[in-house]
Protein backbone atom coordinates (compact mmCIF):
# COMPACT_ATOMS: atom_id res chain seq x y z
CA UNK A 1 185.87 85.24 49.04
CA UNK A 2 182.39 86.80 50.62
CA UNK A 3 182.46 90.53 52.20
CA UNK A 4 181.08 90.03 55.39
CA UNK A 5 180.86 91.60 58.73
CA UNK A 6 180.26 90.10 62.11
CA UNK A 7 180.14 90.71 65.86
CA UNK A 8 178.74 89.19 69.14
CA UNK A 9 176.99 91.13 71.85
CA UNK A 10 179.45 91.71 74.41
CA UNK A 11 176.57 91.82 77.47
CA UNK A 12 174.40 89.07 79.21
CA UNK A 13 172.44 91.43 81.53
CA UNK A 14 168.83 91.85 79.58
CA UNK A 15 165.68 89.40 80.41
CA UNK A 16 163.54 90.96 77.99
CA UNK A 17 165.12 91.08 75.13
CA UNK A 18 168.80 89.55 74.61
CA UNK A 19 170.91 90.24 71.74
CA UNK A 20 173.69 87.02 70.80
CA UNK A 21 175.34 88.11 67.39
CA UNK A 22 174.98 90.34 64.16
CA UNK A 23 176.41 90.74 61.07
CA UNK A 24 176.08 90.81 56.93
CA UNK A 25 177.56 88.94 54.17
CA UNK A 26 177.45 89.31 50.31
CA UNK A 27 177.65 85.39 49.30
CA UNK A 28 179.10 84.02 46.83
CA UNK A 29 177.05 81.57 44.37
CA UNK A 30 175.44 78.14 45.63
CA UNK A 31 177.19 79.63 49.18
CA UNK A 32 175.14 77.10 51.89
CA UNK A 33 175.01 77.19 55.42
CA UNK A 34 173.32 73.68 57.30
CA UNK A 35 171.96 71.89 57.83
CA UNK A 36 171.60 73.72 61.37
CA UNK A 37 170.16 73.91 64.51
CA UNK A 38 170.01 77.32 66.75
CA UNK A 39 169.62 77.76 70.27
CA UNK A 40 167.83 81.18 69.86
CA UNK A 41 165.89 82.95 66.40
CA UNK A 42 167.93 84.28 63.71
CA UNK A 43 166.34 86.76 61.45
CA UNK A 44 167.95 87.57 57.99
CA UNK A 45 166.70 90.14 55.97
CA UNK A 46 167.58 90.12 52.14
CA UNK A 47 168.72 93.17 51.09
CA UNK A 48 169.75 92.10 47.34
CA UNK A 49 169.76 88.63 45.27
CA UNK A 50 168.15 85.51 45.86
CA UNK A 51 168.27 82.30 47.52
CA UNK A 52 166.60 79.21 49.02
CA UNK A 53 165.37 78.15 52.72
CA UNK A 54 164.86 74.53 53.58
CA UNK A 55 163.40 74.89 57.06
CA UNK A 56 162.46 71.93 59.16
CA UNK A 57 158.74 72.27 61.04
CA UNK A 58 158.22 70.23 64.38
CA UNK A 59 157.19 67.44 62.68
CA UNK A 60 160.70 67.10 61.30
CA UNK A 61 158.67 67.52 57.64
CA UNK A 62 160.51 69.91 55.41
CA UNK A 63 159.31 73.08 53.32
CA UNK A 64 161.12 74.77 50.72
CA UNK A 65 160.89 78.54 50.36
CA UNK A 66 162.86 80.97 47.45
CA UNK A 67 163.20 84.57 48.73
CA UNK A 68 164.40 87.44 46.90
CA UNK A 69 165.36 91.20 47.98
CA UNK A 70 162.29 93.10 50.73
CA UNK A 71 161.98 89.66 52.16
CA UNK A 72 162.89 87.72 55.35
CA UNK A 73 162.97 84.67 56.81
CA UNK A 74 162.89 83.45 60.48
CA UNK A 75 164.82 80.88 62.54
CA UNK A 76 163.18 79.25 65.49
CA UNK A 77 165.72 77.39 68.43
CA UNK A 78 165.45 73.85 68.35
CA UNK A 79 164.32 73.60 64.33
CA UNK A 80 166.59 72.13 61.45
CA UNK A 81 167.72 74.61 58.85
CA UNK A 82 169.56 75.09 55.63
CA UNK A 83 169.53 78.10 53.33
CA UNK A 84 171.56 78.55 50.51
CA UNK A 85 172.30 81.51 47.61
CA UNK A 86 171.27 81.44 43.85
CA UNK A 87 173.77 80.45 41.43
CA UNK A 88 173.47 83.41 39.15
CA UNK A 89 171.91 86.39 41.42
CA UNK A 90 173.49 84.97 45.05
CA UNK A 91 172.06 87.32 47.97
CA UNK A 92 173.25 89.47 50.44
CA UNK A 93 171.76 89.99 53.71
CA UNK A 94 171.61 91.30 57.08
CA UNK A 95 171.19 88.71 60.10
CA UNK A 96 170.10 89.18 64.10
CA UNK A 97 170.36 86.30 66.41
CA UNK A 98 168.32 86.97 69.41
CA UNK A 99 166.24 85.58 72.05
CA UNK A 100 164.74 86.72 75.76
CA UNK A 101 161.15 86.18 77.67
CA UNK A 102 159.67 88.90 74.78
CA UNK A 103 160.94 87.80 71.52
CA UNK A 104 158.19 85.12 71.06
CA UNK A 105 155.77 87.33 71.93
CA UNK A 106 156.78 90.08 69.90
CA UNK A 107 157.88 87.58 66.65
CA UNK A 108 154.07 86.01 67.08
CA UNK A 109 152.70 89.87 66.88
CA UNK A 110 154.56 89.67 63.71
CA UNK A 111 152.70 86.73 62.13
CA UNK A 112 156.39 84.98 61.98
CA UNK A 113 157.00 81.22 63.68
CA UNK A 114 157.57 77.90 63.11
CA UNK A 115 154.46 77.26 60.61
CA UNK A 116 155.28 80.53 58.77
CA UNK A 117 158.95 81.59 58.70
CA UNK A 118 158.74 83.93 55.63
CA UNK A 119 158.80 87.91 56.12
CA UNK A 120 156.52 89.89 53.72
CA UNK A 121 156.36 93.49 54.29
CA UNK A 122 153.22 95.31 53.76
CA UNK A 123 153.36 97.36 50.23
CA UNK A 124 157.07 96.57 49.95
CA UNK A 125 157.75 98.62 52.94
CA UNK A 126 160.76 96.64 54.70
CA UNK A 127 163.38 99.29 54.44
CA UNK A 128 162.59 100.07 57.90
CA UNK A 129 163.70 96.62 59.15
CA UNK A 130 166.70 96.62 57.60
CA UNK A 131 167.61 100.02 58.44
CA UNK A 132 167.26 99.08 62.11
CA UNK A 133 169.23 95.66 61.39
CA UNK A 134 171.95 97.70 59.55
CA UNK A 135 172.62 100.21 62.06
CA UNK A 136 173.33 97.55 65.02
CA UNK A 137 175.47 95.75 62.66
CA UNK A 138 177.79 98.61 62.06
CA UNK A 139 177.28 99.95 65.74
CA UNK A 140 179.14 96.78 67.39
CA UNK A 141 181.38 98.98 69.56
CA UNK A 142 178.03 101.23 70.85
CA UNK A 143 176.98 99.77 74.63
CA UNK A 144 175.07 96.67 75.29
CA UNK A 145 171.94 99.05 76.49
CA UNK A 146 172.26 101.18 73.21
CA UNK A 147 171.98 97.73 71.20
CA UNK A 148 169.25 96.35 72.90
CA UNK A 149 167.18 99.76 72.66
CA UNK A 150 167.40 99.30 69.14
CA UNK A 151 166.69 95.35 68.70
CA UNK A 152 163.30 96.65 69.85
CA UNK A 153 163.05 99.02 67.41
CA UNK A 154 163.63 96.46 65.03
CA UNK A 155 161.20 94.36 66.06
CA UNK A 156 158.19 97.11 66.26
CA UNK A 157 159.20 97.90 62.74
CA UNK A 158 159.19 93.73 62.23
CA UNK A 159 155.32 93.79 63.95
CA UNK A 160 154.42 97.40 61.83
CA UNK A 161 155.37 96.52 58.45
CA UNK A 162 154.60 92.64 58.86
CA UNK A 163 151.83 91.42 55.91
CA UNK A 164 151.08 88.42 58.62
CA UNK A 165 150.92 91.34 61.49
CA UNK A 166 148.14 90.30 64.25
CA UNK A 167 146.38 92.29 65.65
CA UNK A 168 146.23 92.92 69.17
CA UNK A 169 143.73 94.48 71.57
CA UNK A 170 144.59 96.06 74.87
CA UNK A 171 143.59 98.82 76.93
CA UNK A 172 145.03 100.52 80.31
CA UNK A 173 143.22 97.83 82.60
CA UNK A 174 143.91 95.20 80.52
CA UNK A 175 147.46 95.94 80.82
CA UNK A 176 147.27 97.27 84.57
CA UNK A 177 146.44 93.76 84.85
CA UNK A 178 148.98 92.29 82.91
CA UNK A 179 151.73 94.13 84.87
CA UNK A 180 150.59 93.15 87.90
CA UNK A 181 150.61 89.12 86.81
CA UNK A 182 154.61 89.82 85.53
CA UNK A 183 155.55 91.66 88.39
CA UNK A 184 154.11 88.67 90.65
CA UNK A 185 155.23 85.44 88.14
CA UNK A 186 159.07 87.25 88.57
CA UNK A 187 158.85 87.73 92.13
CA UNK A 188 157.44 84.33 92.72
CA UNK A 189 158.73 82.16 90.04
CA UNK A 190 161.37 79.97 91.98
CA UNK A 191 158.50 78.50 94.13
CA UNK A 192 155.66 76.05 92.58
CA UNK A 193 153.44 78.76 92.04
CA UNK A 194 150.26 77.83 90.06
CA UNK A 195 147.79 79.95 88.02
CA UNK A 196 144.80 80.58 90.98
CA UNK A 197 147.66 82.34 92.66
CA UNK A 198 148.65 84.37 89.80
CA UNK A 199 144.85 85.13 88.92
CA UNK A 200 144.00 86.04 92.58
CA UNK A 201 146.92 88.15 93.21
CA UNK A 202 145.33 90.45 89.91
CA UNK A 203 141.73 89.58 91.89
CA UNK A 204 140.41 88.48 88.37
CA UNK A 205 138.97 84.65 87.36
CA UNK A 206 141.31 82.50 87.22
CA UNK A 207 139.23 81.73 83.40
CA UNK A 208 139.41 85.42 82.58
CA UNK A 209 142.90 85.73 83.57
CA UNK A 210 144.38 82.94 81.57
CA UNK A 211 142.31 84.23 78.40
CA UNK A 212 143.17 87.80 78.98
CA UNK A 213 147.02 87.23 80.12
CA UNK A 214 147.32 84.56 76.35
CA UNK A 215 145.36 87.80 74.64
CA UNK A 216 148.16 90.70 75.62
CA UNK A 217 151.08 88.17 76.45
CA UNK A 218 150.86 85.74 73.43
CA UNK A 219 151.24 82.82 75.50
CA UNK A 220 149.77 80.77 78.36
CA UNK A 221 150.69 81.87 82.21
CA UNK A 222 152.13 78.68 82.49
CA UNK A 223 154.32 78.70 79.23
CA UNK A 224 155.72 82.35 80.27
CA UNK A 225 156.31 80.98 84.13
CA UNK A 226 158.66 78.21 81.95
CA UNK A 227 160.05 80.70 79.79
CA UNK A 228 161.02 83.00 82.67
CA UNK A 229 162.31 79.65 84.02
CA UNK A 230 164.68 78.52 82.05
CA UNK A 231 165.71 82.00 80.91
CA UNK A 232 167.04 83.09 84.00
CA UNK A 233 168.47 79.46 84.30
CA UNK A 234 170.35 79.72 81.09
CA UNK A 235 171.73 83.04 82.13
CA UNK A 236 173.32 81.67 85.82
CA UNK A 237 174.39 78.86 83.40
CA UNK A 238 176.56 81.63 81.40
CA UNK A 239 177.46 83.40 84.18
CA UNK A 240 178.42 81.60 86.89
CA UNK A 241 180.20 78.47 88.18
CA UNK A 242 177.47 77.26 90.22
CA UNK A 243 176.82 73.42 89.77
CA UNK A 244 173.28 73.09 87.63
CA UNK A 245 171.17 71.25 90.12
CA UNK A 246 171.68 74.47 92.40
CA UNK A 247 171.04 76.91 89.73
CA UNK A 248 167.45 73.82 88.51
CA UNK A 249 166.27 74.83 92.32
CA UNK A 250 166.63 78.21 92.54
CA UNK A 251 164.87 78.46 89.12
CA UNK A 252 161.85 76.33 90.43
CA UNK A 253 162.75 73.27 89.09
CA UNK A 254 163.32 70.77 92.78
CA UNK A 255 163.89 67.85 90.26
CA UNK A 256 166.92 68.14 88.19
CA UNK A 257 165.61 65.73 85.87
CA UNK A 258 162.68 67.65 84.96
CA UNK A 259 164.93 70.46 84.57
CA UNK A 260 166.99 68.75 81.98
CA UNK A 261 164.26 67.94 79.89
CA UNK A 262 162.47 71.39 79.79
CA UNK A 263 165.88 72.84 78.89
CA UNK A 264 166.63 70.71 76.41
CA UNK A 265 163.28 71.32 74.85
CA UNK A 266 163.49 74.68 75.00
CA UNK A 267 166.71 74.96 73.86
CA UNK A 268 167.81 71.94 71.83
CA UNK A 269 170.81 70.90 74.14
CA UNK A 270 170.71 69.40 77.47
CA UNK A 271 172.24 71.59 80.24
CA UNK A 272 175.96 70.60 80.58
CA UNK A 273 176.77 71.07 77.00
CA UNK A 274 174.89 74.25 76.09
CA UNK A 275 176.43 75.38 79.29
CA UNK A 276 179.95 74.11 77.20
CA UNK A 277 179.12 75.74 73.99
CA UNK A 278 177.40 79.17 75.26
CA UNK A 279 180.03 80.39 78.35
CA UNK A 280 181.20 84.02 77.35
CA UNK A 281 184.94 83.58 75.67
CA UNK A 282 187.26 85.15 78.05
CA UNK A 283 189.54 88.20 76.78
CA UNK A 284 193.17 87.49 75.96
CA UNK A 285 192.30 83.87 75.78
């Protein structure tokens, strides 16, 4: 039988960054999980042992990758998975399933994605990452904001120590400018809002803006305005009652159709049944 642990986050109330479950397992030989599909990344750090990942790209071809102890390997929503341990030297590792309007940004810093799922830490320095995975794994009780404060650690140490870490350049305007565009995309986001709007609330070009805001942000204005989207959609989806062509319209979406397919796309499921398989489990029940 494996030696495991797991928990779920017990909070819903972070944009940003959003933690969904954590745990480790020592597996036994040929132990397999998948073929899978998540709704939101899953890292898993190996901390001893080996073992295989078959992960899926968006072409639906499939790549084959053996990882061993220092390594990692990434997750993305939406992406066909199986990973499985060695017969003879089975691994155990530390996982993170997380998501928010950040955690692409913040994975792409990394060098880690759909084309290259595979953690390699610079000069075999990983311990830090697994360190920071470790500690919210055995801190399940500690509060939601306590949790979250460290998922970002994690995730600077993931950028830091990253051998496919990218480089970014920034500078105080740069990011006075940013901030500005964020602060008016979540103001503004339930309304068709467009990216001259965007650029001339910041009083750049709209060019220069959409080069400079893919530069710091890691992603077009129009991708984040999506992400921010369907982000706060999915969490009035979790949280409330309210039918899902009211929540499609007050996310921006007028045309519930529409909203159904960028959901679905974004998160693998259509609306009503990730709404089904993602509504918080209710105590004593």
């Amino acid at each position: 039988m494996s030696d495991y642990s797991f928990s779920m986050f017990p909070n819903d109330n972070f944009l940003d960054f959003r933690l969904f479950q954590y745990g480790w397992e020592q597996c036994e030989p040929l132990y397999s999980f998948g073929p899978f599909v998540r709704n939101h990344y899953l890292f898993h750090y190996v901390i001893s042992g080996k073992g295989t990942l078959l992960s899926n790209d968006s072409g639906g071809v499939t790549h084959r990758y053996q990882l061993g102890a220092g390594q990692g390997f990434l997750i993305c929503p939406g992406l066909v998975n199986t990973y499985c341990a060695d017969e003879r030297q089975p691994w155990k590792y530390v996982w993170l399933e997380f998501d928010g309007l950040r955690a692409a940004d913040y994975l792409e810093a990394a060098g880690l994605g759909q084309a290259q799922p595979i953690y390699r830490p610079q000069n075999g320095a990983g311990e830090g990452v697994c360190s920071r995975m470790l500690y919210i794994s055995d801190h399940a009780n500690a509060s939601p904001l306590h949790l979250v404060g460290h998922l970002c650690l994690f995730l600077d140490e993931l950028v830091q120590s990253s051998s496919t870490r990218r480089e970014r350049q920034s500078g105080p305007l740069r990011d006075f400018y940013i901030q500005e565009a964020v602060t008016f995309i979540q103001q503004n986001f339930h309304r068709g809002i467009t990216v001259e709007e965007i650029a001339d609330a910041c009083k750049l070009n709209r060019s220069y803006f959409s080069r400079l805001f893919k530069e710091v942000i890691g992603c077009t204005p129009q991708e984040f305005i999506i992400r921010l989207r369907l982000t706060r959609a999915a969490e009035q989806m979790r949280t409330t009652s309210d039918p899902i062509g009211d929540i499609a319209r007050r996310c921006g979406y007028p045309n519930q159709l529409h909203f159904s397919q960028a959901f679905k796309k974004r998160y693998g499921l259509p609306p009503r049944e990730w709404r089904k398989e993602n509504r918080p489990i209710k105590k004593g029940t």
